[in-house]
C-alpha atoms as a PDB file:
ATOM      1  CA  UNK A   1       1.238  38.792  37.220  1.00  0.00           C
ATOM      2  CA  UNK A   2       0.145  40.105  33.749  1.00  0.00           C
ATOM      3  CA  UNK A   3       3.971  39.793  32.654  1.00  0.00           C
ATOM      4  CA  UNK A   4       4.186  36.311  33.640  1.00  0.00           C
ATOM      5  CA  UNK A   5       1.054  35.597  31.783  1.00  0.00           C
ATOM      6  CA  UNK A   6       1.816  37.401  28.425  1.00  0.00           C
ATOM      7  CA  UNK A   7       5.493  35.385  28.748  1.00  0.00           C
ATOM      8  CA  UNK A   8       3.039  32.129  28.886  1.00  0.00           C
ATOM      9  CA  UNK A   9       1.221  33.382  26.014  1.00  0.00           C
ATOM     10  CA  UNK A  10       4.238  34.155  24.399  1.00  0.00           C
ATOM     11  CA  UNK A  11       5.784  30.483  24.890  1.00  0.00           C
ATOM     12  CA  UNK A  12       2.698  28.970  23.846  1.00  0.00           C
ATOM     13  CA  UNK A  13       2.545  31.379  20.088  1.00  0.00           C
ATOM     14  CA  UNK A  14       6.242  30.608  19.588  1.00  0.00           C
ATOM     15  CA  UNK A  15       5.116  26.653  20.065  1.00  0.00           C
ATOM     16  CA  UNK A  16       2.511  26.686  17.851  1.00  0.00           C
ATOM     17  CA  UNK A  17       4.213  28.346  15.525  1.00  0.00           C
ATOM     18  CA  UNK A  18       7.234  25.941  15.595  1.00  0.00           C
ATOM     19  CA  UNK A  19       4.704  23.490  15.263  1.00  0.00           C
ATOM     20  CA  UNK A  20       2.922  24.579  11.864  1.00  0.00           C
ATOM     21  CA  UNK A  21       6.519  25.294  10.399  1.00  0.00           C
ATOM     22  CA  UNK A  22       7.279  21.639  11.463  1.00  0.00           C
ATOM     23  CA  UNK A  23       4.043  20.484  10.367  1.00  0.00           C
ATOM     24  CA  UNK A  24       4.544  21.936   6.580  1.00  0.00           C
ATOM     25  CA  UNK A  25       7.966  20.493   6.307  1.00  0.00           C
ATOM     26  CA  UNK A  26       6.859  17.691   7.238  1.00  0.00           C
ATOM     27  CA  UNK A  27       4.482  17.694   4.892  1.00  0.00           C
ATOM     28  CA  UNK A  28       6.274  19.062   2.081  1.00  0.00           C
ATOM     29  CA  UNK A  29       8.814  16.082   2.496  1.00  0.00           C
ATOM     30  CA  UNK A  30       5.949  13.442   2.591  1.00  0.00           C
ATOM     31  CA  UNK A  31       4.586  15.027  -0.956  1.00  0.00           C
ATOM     32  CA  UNK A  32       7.842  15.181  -2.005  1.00  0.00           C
ATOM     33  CA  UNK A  33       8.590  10.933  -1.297  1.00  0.00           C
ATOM     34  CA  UNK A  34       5.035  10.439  -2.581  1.00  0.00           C
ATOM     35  CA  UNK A  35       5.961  12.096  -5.809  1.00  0.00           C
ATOM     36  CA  UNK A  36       9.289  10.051  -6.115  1.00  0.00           C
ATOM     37  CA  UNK A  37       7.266   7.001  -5.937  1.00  0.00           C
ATOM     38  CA  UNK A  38       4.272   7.731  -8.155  1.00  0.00           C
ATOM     39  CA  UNK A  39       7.133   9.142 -10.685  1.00  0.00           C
ATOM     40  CA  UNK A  40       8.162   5.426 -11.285  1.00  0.00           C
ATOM     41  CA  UNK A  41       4.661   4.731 -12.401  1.00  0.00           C
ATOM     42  CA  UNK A  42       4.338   7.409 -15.069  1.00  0.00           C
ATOM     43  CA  UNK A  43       2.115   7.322 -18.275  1.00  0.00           C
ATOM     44  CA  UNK A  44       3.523   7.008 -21.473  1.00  0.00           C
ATOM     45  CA  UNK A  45       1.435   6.714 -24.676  1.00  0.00           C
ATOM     46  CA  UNK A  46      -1.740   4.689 -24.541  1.00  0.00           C
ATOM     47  CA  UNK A  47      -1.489   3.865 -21.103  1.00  0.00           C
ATOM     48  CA  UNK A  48      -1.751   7.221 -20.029  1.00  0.00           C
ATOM     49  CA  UNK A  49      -3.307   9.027 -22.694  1.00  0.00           C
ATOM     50  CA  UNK A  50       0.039  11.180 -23.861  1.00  0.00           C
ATOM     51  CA  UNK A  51       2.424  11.041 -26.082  1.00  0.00           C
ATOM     52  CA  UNK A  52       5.479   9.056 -25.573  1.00  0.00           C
ATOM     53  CA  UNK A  53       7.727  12.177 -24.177  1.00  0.00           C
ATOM     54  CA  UNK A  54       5.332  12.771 -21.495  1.00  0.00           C
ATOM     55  CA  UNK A  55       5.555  12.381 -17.770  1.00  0.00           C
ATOM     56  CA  UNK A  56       1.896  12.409 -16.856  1.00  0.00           C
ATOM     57  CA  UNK A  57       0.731   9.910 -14.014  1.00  0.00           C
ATOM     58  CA  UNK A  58      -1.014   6.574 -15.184  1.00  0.00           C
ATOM     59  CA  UNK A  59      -3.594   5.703 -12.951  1.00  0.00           C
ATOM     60  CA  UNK A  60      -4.103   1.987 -14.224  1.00  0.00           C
ATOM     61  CA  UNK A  61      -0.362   1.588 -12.956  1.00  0.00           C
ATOM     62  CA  UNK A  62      -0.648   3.729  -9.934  1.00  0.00           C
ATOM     63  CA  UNK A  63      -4.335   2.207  -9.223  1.00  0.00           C
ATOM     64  CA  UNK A  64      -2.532  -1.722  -9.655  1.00  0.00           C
ATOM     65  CA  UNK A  65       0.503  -0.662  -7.142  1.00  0.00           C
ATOM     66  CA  UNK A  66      -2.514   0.079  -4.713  1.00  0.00           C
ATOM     67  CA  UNK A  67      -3.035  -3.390  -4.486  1.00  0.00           C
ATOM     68  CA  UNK A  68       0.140  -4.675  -4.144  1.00  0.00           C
ATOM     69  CA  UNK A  69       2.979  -4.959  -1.144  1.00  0.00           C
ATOM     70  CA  UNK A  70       6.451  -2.373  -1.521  1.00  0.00           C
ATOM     71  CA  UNK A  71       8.290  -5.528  -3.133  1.00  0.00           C
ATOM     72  CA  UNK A  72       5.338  -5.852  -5.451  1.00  0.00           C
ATOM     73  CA  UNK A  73       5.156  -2.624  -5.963  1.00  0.00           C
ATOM     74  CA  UNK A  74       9.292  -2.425  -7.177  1.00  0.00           C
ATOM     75  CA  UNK A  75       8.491  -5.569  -9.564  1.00  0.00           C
ATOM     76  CA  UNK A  76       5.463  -3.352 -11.313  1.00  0.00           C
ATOM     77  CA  UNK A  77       7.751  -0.713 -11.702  1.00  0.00           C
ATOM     78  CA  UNK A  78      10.629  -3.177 -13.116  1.00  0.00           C
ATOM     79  CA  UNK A  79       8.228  -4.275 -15.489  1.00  0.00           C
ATOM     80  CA  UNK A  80       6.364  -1.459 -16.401  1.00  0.00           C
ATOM     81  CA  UNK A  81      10.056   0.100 -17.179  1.00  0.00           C
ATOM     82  CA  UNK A  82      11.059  -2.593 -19.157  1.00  0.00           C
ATOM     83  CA  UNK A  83       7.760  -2.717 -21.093  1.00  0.00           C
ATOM     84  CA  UNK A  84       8.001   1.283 -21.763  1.00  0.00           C
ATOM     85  CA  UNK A  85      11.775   0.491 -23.139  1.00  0.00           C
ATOM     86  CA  UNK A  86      10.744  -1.657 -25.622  1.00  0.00           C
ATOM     87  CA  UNK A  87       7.784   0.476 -27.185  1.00  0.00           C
ATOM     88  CA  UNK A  88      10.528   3.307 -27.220  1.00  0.00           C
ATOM     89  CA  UNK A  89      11.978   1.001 -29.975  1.00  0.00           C
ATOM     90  CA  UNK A  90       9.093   1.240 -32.061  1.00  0.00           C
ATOM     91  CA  UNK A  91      10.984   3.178 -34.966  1.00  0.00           C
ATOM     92  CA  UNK A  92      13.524   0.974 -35.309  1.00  0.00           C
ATOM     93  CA  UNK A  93      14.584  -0.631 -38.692  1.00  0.00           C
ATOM     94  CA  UNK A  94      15.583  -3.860 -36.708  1.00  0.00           C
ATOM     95  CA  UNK A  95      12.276  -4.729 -36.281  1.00  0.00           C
ATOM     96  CA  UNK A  96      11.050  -8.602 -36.674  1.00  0.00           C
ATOM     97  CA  UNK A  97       7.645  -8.916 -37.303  1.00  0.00           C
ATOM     98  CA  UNK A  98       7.853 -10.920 -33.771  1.00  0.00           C
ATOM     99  CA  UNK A  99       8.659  -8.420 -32.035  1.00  0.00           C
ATOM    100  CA  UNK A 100       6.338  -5.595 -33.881  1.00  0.00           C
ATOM    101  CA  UNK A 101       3.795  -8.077 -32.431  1.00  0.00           C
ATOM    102  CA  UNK A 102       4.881  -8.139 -28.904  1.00  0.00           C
ATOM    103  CA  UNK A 103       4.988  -4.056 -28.937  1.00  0.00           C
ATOM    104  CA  UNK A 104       1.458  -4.319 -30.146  1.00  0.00           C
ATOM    105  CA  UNK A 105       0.187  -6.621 -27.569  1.00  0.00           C
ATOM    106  CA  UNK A 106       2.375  -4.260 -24.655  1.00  0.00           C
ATOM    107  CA  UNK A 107       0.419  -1.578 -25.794  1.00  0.00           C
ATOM    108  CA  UNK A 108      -3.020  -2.411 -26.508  1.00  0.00           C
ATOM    109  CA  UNK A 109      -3.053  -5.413 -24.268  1.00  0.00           C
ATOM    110  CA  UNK A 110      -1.580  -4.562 -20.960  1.00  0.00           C
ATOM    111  CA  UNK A 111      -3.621  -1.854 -19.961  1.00  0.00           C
ATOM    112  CA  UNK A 112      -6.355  -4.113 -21.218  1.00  0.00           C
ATOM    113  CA  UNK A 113      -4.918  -6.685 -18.645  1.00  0.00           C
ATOM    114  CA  UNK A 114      -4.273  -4.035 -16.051  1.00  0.00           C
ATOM    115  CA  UNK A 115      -7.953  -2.150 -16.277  1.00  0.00           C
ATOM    116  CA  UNK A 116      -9.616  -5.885 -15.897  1.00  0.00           C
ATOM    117  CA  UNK A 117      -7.825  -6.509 -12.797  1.00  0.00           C
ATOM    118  CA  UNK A 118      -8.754  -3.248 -11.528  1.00  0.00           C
ATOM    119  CA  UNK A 119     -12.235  -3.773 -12.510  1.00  0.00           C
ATOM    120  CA  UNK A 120     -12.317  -7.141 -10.258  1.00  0.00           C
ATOM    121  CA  UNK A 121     -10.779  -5.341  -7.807  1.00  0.00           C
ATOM    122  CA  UNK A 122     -13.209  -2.912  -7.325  1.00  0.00           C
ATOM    123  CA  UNK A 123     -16.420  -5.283  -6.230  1.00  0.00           C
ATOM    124  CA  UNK A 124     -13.994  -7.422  -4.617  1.00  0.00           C
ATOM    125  CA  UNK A 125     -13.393  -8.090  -0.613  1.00  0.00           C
ATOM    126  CA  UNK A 126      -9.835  -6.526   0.192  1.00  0.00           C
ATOM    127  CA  UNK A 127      -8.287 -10.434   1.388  1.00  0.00           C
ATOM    128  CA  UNK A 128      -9.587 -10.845  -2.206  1.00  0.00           C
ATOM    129  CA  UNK A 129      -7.967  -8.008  -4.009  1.00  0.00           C
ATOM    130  CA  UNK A 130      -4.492  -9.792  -4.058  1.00  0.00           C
ATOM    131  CA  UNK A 131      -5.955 -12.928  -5.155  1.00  0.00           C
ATOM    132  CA  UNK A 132      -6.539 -10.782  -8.349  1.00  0.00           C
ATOM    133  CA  UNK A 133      -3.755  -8.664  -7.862  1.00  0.00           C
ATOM    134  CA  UNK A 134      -1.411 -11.038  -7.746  1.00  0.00           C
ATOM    135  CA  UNK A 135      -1.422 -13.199 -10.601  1.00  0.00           C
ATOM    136  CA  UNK A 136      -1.838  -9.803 -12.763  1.00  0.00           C
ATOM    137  CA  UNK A 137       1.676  -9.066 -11.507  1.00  0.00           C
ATOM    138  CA  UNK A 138       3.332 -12.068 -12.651  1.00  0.00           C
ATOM    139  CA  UNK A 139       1.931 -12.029 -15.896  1.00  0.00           C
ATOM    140  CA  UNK A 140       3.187  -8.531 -15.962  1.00  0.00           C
ATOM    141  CA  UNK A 141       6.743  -9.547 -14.685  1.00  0.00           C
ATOM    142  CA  UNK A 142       7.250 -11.962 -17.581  1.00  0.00           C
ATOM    143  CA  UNK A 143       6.190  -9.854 -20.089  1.00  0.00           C
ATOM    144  CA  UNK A 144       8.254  -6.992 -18.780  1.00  0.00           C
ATOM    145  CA  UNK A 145      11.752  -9.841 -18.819  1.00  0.00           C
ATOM    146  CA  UNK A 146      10.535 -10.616 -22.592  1.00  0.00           C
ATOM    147  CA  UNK A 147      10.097  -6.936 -23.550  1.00  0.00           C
ATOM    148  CA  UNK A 148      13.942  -6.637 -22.014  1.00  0.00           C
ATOM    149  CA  UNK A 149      14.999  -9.225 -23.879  1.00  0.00           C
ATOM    150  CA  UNK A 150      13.332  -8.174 -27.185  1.00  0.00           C
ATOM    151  CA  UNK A 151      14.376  -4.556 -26.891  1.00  0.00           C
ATOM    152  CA  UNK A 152      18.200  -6.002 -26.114  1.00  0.00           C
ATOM    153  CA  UNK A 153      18.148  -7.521 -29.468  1.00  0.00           C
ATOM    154  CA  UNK A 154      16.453  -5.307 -31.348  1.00  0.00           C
ATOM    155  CA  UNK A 155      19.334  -2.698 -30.196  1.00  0.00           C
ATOM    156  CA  UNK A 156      22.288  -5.578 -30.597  1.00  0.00           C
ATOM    157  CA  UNK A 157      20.626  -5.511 -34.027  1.00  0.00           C
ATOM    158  CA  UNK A 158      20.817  -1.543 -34.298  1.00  0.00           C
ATOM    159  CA  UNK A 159      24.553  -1.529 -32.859  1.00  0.00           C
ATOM    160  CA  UNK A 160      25.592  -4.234 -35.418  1.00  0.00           C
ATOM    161  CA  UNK A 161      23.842  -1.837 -38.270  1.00  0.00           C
ATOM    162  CA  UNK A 162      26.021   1.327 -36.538  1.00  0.00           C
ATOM    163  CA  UNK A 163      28.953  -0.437 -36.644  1.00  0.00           C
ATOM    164  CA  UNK A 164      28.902  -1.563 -40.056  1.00  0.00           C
ATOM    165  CA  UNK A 165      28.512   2.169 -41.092  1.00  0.00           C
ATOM    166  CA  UNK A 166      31.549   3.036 -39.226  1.00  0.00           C
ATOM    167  CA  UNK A 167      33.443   0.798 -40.938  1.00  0.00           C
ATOM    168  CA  UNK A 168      32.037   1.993 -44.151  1.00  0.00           C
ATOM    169  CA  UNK A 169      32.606   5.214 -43.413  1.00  0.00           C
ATOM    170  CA  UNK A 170      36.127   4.451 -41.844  1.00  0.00           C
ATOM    171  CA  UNK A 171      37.134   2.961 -45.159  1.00  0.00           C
ATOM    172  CA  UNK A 172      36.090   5.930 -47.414  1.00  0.00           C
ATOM    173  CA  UNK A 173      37.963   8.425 -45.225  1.00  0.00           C
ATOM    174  CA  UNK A 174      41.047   5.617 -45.963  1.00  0.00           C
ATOM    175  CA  UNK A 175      40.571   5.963 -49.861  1.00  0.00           C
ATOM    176  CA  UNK A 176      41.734   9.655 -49.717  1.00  0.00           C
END
């Protein structure tokens, strides 16, 4: 009787223990999907208080995806991707005062934009959230296509520079 019932107790510590390894993996995995996601809304610059090369979380982004649906969620991180392309441009010579402008108002304005959104979204009802949300997003979409198509020209405008150095360069190696 005593063997049968330290076999029991024996089944039931090798279950539990199956169970907490399953548990952490499980868990581990889920931290690990979570950080894949949140890594699509990482801070750059003023939005999240680091420099440019940095990968620290911006809450303003991750706070706005909060409010949104997963398709939602993938056009944020389209536009917040495109809009973090362009201010990588910032140093170029190809600059039009145009598009200086639009870098200025994706980096001082947007997280403007963003943080008032979140603000209203704070006191608001949740069916209400997404009437805030929402509109935010779009506004964010467009800017994010004309920050793609800025920072597309700006580099056509950088390429056409490169080249014409090559050729430069091509024809003095000619001369000798």
């Amino acid at each position: 009787m005593l063997e049968v019932l330290g076999a029991i107790l024996l089944v039931f510590f090798l279950m539990a223990l199956a169970m907490v390894w399953l548990g952490v993996r499980m868990a581990r995995r889920m931290m690990r999907n979570l950080r894949s996601f949140a890594g699509g809304f990482t801070g750059q610059g003023a939005w999240g208080g680091q420099s440019w090369g940095s990968a620290i979380p911006d809450p303003r982004w991750a706070r706005l995806a909060g409010h949104l649906d997963r398709r939602q969620r993938e056009q944020a991180r389209v536009a917040r991707e495109r809009i973090r392309a362009l201010l990588a441009e910032r140093g170029s010579a190809a600059l039009t005062p145009e598009e200086a402008q639009l870098m200025i108002s994706c980096e001082k304005r947007v997280p403007e934009l963003i943080d008032t959104c979140l603000e209203r979204c704070r006191s608001a009802r949740p069916d209400e959230r997404c009437d805030y949300a929402a509109p935010t997003l779009e506004r964010l979409v467009r800017l994010g296509e004309e920050a793609e198509a800025a920072r597309a020209a700006i580099r056509a405008r950088d390429d056409q520079r490169l080249t014409t150095m090559h050729h430069y360069f091509d024809a003095v190696a000619e001369r000798r």
